[in-house]
C-alpha atoms as a PDB file:
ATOM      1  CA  UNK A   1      83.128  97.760 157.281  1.00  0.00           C
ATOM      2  CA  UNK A   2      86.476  98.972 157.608  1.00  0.00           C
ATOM      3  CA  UNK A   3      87.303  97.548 160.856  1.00  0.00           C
ATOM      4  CA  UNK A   4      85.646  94.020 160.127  1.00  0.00           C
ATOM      5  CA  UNK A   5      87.951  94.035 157.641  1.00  0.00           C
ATOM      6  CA  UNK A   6      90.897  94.707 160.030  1.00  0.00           C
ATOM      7  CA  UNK A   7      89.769  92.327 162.070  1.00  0.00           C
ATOM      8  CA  UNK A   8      89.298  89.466 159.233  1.00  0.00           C
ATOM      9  CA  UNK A   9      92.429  90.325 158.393  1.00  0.00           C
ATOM     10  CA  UNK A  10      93.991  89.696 162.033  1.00  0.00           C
ATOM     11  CA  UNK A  11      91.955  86.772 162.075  1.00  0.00           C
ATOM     12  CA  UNK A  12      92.582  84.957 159.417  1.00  0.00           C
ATOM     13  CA  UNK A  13      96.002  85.620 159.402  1.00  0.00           C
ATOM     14  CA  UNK A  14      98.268  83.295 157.281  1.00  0.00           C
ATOM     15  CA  UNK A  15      94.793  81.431 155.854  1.00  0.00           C
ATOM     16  CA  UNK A  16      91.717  81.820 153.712  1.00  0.00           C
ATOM     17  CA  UNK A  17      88.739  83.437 155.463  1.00  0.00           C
ATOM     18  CA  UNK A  18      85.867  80.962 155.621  1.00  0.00           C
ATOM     19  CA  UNK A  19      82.828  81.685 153.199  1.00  0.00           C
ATOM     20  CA  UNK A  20      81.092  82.738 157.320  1.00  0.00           C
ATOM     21  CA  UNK A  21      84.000  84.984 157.588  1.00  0.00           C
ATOM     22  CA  UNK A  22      83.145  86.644 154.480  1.00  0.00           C
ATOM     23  CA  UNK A  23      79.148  87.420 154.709  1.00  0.00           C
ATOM     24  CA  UNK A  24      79.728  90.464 156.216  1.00  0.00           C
ATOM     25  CA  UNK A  25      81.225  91.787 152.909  1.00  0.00           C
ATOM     26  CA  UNK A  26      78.129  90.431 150.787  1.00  0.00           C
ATOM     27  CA  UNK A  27      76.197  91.764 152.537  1.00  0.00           C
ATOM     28  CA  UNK A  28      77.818  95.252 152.626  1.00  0.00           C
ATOM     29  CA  UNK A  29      77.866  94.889 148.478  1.00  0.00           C
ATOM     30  CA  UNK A  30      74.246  94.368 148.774  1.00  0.00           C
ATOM     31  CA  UNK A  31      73.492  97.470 150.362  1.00  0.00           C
ATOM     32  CA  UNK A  32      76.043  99.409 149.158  1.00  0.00           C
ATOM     33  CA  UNK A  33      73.464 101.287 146.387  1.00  0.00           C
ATOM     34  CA  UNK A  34      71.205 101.986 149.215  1.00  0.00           C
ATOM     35  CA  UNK A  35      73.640 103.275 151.500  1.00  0.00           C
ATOM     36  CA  UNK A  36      75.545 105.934 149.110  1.00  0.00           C
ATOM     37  CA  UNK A  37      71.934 107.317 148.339  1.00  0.00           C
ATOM     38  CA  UNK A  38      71.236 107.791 152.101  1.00  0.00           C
ATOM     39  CA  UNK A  39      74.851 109.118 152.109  1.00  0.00           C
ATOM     40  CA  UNK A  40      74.228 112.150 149.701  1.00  0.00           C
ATOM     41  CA  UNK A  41      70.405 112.338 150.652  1.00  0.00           C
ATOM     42  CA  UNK A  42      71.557 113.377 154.577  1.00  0.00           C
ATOM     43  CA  UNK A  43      74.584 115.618 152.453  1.00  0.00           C
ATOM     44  CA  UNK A  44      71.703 117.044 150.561  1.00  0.00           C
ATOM     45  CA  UNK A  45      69.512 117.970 153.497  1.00  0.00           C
ATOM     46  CA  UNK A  46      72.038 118.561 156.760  1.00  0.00           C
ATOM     47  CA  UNK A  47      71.493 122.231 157.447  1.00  0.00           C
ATOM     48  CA  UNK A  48      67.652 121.751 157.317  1.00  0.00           C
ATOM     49  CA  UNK A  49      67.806 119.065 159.498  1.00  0.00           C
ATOM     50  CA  UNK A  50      70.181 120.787 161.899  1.00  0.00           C
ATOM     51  CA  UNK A  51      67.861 123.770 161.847  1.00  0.00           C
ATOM     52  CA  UNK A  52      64.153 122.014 162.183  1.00  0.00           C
ATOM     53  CA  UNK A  53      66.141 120.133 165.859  1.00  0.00           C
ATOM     54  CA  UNK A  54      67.362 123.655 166.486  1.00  0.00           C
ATOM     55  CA  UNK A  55      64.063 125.547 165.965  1.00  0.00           C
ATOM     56  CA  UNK A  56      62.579 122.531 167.964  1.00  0.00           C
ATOM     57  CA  UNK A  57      64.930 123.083 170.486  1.00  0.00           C
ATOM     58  CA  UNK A  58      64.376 126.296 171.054  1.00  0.00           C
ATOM     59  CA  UNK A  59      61.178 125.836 171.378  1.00  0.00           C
ATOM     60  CA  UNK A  60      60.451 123.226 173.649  1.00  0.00           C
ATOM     61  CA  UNK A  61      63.776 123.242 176.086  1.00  0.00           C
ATOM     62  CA  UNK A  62      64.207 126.654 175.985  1.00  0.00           C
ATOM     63  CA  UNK A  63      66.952 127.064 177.950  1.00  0.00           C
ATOM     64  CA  UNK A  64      68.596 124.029 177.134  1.00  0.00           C
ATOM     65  CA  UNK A  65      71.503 126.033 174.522  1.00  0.00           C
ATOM     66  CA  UNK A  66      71.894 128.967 177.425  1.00  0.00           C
ATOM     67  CA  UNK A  67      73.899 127.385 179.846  1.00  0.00           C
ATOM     68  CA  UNK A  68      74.504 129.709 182.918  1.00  0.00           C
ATOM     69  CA  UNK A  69      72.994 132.506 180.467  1.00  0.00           C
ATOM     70  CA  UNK A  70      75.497 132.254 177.757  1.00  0.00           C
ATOM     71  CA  UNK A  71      74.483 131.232 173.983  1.00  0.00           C
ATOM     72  CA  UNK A  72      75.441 128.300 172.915  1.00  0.00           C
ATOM     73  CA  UNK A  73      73.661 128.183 169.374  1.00  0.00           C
ATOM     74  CA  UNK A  74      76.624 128.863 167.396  1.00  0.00           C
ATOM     75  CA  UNK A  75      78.851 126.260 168.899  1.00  0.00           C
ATOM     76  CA  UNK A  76      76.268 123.405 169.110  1.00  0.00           C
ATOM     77  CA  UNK A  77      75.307 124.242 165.585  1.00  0.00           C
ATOM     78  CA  UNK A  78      78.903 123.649 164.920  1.00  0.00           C
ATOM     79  CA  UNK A  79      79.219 120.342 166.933  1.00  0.00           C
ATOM     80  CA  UNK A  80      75.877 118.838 165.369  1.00  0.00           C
ATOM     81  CA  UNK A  81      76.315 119.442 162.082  1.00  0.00           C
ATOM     82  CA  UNK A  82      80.091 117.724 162.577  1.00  0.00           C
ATOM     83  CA  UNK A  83      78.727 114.593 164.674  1.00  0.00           C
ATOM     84  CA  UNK A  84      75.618 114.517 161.435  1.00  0.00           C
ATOM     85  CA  UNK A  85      78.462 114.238 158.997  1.00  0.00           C
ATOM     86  CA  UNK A  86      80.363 111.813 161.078  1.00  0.00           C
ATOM     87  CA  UNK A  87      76.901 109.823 161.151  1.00  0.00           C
ATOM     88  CA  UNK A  88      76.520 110.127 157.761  1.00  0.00           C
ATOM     89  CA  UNK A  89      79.874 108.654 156.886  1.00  0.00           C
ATOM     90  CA  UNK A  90      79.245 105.535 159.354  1.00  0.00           C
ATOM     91  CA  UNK A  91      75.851 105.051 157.401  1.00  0.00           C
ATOM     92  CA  UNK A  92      77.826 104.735 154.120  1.00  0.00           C
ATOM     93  CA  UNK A  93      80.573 102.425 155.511  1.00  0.00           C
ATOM     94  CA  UNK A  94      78.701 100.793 157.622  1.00  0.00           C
ATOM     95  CA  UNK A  95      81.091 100.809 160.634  1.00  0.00           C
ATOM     96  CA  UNK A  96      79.715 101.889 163.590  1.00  0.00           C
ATOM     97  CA  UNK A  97      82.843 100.942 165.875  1.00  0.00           C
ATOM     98  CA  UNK A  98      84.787 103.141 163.729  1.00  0.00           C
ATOM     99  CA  UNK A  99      82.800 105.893 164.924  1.00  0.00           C
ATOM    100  CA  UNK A 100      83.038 105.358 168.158  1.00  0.00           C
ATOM    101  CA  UNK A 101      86.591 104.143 168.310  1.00  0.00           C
ATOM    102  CA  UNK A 102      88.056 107.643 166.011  1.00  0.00           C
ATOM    103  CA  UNK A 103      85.286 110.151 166.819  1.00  0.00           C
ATOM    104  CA  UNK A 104      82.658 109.921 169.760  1.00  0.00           C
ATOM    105  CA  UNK A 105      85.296 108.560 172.562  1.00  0.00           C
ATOM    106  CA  UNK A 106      87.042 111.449 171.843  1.00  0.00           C
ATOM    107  CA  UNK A 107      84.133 114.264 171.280  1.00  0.00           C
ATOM    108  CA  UNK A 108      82.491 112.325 174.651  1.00  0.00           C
ATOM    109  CA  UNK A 109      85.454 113.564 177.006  1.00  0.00           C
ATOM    110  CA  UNK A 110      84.764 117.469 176.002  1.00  0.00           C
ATOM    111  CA  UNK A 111      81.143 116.959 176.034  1.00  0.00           C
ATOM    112  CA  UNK A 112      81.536 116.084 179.364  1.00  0.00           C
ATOM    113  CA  UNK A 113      83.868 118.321 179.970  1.00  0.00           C
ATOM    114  CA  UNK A 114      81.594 121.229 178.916  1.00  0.00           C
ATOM    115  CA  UNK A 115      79.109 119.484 180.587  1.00  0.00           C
ATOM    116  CA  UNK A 116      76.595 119.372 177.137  1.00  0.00           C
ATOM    117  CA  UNK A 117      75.712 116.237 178.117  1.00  0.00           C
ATOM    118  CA  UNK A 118      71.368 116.807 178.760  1.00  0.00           C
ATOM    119  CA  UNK A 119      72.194 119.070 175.473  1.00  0.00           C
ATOM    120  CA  UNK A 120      73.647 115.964 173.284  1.00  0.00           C
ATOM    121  CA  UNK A 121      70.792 113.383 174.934  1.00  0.00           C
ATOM    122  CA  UNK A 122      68.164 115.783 173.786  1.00  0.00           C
ATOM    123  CA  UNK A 123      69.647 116.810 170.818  1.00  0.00           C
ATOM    124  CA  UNK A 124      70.570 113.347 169.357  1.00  0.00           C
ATOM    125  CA  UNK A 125      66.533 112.353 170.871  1.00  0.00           C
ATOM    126  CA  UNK A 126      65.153 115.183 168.785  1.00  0.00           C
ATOM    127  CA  UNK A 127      66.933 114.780 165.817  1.00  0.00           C
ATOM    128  CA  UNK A 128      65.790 111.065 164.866  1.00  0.00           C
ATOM    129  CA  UNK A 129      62.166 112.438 164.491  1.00  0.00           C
ATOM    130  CA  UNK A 130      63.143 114.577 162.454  1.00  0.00           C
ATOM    131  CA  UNK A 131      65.299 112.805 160.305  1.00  0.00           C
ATOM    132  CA  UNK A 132      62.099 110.601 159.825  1.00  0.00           C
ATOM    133  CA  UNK A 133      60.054 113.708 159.176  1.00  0.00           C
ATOM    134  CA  UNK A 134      62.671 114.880 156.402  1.00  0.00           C
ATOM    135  CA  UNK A 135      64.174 111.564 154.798  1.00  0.00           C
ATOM    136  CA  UNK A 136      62.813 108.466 152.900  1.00  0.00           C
ATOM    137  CA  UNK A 137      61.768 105.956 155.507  1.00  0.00           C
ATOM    138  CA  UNK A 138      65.112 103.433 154.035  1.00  0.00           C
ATOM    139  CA  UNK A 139      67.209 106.715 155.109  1.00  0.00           C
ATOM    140  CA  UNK A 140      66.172 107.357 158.400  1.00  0.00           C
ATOM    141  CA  UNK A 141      66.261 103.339 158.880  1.00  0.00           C
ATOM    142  CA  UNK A 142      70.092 103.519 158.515  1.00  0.00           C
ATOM    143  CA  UNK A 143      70.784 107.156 160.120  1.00  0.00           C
ATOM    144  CA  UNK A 144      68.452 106.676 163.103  1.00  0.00           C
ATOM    145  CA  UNK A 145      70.460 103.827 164.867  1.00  0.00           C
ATOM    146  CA  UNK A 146      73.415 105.762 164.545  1.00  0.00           C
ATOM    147  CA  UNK A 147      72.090 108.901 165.960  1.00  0.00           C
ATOM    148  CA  UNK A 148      71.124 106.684 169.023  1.00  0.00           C
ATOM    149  CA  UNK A 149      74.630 105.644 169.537  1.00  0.00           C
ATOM    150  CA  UNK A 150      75.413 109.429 169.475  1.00  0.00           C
ATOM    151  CA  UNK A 151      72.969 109.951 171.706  1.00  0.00           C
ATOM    152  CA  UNK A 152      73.841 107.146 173.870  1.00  0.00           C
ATOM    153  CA  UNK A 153      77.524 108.047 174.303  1.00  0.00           C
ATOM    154  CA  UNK A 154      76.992 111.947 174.259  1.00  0.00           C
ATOM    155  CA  UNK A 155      74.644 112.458 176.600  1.00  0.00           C
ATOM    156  CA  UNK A 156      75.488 109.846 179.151  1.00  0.00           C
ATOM    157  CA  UNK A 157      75.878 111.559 182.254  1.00  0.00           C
ATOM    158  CA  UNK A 158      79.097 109.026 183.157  1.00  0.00           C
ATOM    159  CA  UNK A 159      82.472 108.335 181.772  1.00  0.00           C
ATOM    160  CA  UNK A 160      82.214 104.859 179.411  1.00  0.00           C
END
């Protein structure tokens, strides 16, 4: 939302948007309701959902979070539950360049730096069941794509 508006803003620069350059808005109004209840649902149930894709984790990739024999859990509990709330805030303002542009370029690099990259694929894989386990169907509908992008960016295995 917020950088559509930036852009309309560039855009129409000097004029009046069209009524076409203004949908985008309506229909941000329109699902505004929907998306500040998904918003506080994910808020409501993060650390469960962290913990059911850590459980799962540990379960089936068990090595996955001991990297050259070294524990991990405390640090990617700490990532995840950041990138979730990061998610969550791109499901209320419905702006997923703005996640990407002021969070996930930047979290990408030490990913890969770290190289947590089969970690974030799997992680970000995992966690979209289980948001659909633990969440209203609308929720997970407008968390799910998100946590695909995450996944997408985070555990590519080459610089974007």
């Amino acid at each position: 939302m917020l950088s559509k508006l930036q852009q309309l803003g560039t855009n129409a620069d000097g004029r009046y948007a069209s009524d076409e350059e203004l949908q985008f808005m309506d229909t941000y109004i329109s699902s505004f309701d929907s998306r500040v209840e998904a918003y506080r649902r994910i808020k409501a149930v993060e650390k469960e959902i962290v913990d059911t894709v850590l459980i799962k984790l540990k379960t089936s990739y068990p090595n996955l979070l001991l990297p050259k024999g070294e524990d991990m859990q405390g640090k990617w509990k700490q990532d995840t539950l950041r990138v979730l709330r990061h998610s969550a805030m791109t499901v209320l303002l419905d702006d997923p360049e703005l996640l990407r542009q002021q969070f996930l370029y930047w979290f990408q690099t030490i990913m890969q730096a770290f190289g947590a990259q089969e970690a974030c694929n799997i992680t970000y894989l995992v966690m979209q069941d289980v948001v659909k386990d633990l969440l209203p169907k609308n929720v997970a509908d407008l968390l799910c794509p998100i946590l695909e992008i995450n996944r997408d960016l985070l555990g590519s295995q080459q610089k974007s």
